[in-house]
PDB file of N, CA and C in Angstrom:
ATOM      1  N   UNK A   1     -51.733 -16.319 -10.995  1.00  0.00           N
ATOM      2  CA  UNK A   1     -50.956 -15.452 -11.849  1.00  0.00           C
ATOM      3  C   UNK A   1     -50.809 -14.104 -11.157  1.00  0.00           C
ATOM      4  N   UNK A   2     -49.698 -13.521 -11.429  1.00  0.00           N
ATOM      5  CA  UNK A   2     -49.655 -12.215 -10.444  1.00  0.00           C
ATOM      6  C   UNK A   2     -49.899 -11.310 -11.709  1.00  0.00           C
ATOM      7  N   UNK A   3     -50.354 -10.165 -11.093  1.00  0.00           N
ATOM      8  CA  UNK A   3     -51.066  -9.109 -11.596  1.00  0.00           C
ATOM      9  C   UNK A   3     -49.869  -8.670 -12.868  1.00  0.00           C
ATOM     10  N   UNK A   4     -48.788  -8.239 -12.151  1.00  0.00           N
ATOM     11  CA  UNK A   4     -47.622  -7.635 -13.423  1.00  0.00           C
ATOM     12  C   UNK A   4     -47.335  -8.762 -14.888  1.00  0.00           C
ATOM     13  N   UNK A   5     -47.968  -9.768 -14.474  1.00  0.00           N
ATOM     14  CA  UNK A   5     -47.338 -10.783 -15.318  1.00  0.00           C
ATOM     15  C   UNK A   5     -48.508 -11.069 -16.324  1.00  0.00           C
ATOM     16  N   UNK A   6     -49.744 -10.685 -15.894  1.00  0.00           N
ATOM     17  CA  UNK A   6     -51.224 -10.873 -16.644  1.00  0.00           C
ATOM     18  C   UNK A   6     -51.041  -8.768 -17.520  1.00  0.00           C
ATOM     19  N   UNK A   7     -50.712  -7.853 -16.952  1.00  0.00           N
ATOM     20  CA  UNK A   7     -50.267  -7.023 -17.531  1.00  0.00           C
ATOM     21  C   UNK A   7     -49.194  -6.872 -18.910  1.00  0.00           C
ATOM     22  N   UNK A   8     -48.273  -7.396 -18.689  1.00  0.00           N
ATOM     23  CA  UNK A   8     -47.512  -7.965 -20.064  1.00  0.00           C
ATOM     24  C   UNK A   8     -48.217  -8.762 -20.803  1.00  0.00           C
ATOM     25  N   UNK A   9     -48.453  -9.569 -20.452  1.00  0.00           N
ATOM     26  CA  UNK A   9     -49.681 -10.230 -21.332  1.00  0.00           C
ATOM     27  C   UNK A   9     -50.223  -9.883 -22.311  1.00  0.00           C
ATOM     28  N   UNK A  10     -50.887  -9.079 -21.536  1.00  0.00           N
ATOM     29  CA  UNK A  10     -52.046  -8.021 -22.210  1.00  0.00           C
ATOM     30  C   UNK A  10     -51.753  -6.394 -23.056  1.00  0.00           C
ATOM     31  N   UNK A  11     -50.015  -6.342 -23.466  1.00  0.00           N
ATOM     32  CA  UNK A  11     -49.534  -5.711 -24.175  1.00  0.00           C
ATOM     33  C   UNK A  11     -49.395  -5.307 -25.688  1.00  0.00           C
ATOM     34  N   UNK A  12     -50.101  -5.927 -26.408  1.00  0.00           N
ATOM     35  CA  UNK A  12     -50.228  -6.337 -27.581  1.00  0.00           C
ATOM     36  C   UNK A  12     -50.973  -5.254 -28.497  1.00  0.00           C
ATOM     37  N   UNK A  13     -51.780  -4.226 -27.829  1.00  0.00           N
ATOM     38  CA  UNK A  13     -51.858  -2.837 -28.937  1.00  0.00           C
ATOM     39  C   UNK A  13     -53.523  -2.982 -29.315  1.00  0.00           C
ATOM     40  N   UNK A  14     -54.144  -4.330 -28.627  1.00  0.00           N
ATOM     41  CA  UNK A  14     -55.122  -4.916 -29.616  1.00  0.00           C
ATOM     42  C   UNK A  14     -56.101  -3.869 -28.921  1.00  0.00           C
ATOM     43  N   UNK A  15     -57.435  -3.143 -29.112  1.00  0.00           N
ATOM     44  CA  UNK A  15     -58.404  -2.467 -28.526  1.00  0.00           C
ATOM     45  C   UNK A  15     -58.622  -2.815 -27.244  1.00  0.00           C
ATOM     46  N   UNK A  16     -59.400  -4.100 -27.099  1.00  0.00           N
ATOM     47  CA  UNK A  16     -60.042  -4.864 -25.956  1.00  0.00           C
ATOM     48  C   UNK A  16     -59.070  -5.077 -24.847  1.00  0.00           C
ATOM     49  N   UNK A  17     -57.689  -5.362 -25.367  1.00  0.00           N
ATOM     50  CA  UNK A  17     -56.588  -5.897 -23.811  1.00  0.00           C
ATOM     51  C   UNK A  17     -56.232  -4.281 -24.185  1.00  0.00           C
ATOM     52  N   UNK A  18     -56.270  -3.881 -24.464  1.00  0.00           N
ATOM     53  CA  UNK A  18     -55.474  -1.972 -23.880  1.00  0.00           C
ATOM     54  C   UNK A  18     -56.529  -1.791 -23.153  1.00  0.00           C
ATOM     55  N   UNK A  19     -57.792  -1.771 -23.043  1.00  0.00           N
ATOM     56  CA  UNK A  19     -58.788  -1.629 -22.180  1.00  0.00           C
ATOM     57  C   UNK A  19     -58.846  -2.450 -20.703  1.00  0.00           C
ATOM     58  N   UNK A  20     -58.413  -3.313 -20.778  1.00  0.00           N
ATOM     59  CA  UNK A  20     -58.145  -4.971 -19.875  1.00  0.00           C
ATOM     60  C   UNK A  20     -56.673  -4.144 -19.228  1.00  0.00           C
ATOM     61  N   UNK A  21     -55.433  -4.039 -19.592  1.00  0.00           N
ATOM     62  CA  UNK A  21     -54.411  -3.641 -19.488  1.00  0.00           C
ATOM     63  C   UNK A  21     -54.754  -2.487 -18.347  1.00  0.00           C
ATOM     64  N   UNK A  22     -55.541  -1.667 -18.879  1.00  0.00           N
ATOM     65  CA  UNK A  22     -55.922  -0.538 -18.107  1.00  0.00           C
ATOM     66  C   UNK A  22     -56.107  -0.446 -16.672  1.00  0.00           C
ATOM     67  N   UNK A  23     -57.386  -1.292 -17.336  1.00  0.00           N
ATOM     68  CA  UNK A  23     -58.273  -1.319 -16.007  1.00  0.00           C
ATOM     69  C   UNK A  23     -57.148  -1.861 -14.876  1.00  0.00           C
ATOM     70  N   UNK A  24     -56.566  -2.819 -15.309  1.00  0.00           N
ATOM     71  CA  UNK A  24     -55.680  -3.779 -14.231  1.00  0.00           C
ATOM     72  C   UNK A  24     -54.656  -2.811 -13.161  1.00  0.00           C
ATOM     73  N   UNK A  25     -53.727  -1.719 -14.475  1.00  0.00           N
ATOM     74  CA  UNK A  25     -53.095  -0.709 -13.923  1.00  0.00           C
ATOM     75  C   UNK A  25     -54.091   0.244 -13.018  1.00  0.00           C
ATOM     76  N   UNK A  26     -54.995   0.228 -13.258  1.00  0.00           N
ATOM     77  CA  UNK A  26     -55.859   1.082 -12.539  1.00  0.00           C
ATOM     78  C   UNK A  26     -55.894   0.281 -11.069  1.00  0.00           C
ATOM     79  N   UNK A  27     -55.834  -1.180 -10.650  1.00  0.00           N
ATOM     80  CA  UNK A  27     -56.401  -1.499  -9.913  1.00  0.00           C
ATOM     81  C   UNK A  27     -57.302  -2.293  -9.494  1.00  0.00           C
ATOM     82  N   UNK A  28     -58.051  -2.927 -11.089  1.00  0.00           N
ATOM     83  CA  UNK A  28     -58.697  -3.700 -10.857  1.00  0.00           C
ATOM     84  C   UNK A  28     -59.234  -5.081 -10.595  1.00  0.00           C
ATOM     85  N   UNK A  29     -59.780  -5.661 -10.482  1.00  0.00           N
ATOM     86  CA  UNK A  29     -60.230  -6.900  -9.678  1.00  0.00           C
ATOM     87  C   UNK A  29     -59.909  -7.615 -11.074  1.00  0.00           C
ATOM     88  N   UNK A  30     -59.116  -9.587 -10.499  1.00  0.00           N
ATOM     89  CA  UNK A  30     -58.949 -10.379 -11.837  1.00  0.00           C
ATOM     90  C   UNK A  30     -58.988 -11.599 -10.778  1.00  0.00           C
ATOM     91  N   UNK A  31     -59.265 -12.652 -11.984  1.00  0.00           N
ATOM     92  CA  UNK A  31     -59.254 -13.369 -11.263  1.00  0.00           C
ATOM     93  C   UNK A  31     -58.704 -14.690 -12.379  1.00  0.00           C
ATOM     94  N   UNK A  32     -57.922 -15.811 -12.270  1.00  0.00           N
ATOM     95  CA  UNK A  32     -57.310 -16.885 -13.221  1.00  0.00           C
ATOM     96  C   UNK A  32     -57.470 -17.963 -12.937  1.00  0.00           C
ATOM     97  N   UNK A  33     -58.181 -18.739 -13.732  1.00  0.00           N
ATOM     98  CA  UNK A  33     -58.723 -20.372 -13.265  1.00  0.00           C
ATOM     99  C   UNK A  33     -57.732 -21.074 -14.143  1.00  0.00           C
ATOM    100  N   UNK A  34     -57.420 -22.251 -13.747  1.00  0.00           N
ATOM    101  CA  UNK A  34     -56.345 -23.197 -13.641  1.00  0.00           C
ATOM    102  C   UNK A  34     -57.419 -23.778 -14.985  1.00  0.00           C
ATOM    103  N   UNK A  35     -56.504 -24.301 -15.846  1.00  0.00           N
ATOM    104  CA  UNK A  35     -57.450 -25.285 -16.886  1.00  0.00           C
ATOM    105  C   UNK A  35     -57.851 -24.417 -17.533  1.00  0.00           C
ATOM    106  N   UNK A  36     -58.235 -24.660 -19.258  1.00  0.00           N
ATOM    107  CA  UNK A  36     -59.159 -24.134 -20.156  1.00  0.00           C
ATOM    108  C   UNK A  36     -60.195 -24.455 -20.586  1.00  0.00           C
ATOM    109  N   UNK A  37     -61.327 -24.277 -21.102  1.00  0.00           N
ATOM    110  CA  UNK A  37     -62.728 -24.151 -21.586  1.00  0.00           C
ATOM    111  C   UNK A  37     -62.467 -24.971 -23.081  1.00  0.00           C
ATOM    112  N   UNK A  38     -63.090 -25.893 -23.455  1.00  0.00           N
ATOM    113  CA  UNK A  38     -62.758 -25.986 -25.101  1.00  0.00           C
ATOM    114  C   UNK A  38     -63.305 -25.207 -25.914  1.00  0.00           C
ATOM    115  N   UNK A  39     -63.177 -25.037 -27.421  1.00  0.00           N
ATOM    116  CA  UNK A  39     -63.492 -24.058 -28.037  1.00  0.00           C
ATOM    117  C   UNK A  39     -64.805 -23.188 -28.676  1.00  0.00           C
ATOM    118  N   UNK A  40     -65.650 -24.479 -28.317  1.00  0.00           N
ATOM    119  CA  UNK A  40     -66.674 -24.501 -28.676  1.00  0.00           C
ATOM    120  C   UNK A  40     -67.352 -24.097 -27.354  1.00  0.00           C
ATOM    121  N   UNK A  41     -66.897 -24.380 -25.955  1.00  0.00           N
ATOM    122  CA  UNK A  41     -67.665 -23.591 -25.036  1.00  0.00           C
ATOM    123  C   UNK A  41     -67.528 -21.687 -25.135  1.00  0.00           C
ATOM    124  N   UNK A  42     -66.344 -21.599 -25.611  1.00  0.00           N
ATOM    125  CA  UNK A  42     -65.973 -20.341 -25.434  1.00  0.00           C
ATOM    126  C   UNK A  42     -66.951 -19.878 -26.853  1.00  0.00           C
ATOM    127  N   UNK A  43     -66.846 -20.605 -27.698  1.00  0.00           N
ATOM    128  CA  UNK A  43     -67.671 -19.696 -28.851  1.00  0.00           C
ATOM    129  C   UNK A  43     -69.232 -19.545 -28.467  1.00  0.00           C
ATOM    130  N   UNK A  44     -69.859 -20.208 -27.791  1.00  0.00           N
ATOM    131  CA  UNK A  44     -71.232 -20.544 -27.125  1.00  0.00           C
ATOM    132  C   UNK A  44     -71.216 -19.645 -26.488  1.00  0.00           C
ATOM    133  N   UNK A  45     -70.661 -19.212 -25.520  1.00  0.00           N
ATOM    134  CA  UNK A  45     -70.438 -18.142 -24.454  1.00  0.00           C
ATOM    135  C   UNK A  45     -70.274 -16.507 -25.313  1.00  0.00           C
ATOM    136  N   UNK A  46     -69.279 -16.740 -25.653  1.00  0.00           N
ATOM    137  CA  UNK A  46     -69.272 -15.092 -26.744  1.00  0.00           C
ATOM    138  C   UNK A  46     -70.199 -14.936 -27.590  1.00  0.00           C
ATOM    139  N   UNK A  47     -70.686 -16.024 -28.098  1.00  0.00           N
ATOM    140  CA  UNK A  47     -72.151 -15.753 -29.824  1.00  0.00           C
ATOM    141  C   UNK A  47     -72.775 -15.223 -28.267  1.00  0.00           C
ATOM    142  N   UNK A  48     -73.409 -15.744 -27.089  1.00  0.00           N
ATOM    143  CA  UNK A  48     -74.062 -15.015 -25.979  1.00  0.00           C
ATOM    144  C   UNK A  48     -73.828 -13.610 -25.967  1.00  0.00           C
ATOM    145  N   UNK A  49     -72.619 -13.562 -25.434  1.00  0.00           N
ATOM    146  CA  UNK A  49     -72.448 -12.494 -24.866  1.00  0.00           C
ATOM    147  C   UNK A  49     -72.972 -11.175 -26.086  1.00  0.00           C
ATOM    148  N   UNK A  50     -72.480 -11.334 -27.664  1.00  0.00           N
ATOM    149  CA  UNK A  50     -72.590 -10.780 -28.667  1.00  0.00           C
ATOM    150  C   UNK A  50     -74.041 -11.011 -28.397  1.00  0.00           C
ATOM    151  N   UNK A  51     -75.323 -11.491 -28.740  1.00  0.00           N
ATOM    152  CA  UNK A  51     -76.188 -11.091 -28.982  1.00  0.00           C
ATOM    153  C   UNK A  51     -76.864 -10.552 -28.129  1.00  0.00           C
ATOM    154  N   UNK A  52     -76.689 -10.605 -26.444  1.00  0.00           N
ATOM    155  CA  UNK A  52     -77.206  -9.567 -25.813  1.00  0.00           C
ATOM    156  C   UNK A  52     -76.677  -8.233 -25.934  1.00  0.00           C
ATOM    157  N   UNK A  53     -75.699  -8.001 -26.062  1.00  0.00           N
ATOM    158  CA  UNK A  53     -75.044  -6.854 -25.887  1.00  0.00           C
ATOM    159  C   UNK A  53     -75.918  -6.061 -27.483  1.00  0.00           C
ATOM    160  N   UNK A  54     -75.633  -6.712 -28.012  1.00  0.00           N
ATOM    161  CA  UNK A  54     -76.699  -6.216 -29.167  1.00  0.00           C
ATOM    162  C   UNK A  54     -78.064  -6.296 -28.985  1.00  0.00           C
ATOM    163  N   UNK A  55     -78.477  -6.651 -28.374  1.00  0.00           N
ATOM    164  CA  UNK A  55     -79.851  -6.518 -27.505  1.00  0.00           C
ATOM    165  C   UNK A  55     -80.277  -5.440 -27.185  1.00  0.00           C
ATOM    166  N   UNK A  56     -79.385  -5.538 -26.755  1.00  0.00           N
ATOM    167  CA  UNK A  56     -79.727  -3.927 -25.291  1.00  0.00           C
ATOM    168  C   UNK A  56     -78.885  -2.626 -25.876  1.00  0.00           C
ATOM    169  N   UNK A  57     -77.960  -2.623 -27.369  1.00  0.00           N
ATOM    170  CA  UNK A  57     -77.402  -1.622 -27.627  1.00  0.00           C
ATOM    171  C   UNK A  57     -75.948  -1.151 -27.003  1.00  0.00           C
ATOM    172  N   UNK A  58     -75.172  -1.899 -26.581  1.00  0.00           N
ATOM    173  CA  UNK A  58     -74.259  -1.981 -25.895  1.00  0.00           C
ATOM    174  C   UNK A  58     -73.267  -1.714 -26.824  1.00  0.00           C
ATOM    175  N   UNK A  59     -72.460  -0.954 -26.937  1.00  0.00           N
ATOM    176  CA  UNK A  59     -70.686  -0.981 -27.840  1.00  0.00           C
ATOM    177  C   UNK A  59     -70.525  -2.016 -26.987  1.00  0.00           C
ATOM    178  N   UNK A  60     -69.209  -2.600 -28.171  1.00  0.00           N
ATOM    179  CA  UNK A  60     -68.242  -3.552 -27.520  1.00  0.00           C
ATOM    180  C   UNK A  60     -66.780  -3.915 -28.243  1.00  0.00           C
ATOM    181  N   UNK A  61     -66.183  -3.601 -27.496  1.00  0.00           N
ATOM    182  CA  UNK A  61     -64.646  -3.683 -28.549  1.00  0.00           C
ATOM    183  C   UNK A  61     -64.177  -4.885 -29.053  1.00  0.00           C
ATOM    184  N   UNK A  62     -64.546  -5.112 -30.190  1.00  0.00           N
ATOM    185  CA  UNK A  62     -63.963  -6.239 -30.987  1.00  0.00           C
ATOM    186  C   UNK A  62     -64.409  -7.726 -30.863  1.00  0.00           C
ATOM    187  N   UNK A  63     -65.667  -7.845 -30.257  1.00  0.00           N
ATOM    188  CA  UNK A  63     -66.451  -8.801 -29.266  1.00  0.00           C
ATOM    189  C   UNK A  63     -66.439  -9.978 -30.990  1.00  0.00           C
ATOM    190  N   UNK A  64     -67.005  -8.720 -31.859  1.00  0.00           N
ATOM    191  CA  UNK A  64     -67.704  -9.833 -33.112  1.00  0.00           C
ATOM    192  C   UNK A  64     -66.414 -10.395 -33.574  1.00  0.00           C
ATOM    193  N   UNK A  65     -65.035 -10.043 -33.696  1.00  0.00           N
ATOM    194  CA  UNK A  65     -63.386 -10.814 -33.592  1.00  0.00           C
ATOM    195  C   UNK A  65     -63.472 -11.830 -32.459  1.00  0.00           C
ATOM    196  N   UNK A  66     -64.096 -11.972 -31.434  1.00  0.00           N
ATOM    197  CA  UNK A  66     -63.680 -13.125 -30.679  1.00  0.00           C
ATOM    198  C   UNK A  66     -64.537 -14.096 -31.067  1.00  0.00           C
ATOM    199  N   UNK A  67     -65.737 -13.882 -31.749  1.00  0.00           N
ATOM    200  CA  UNK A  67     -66.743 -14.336 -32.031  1.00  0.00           C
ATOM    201  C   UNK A  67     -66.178 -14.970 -33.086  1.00  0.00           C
TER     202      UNK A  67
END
């Protein structure tokens, strides 16, 4: 995926991709794997990610919405 095209994408106003959006315009590193995760891996992975980050005291934009 080329960078300008993962940028539109990520246009949508929502907290987390204006942050994502950003960073990208800024320059930053991405990377797009072919194929998707089913849904239940991705929810396994985020309840993760959510309870460390709450662990350790971490903000996080809208993490408990993906959750």
């Amino acid at each position: 995926m080329e960078r300008d095209a993962l940028i539109q994408l990520l246009a949508d106003g929502v907290e987390a991709t204006t942050a994502a959006r950003a960073a990208l315009l800024d320059g930053g590193a991405f990377v797009v794997w072919d194929g998707s995760p089913s849904a239940e891996s991705l929810a396994e992975i985020y309840g993760r990610r959510l309870r460390h980050t709450r662990r350790i005291g971490l903000e996080t934009l809208d993490l408990e919405r993906a959750v």
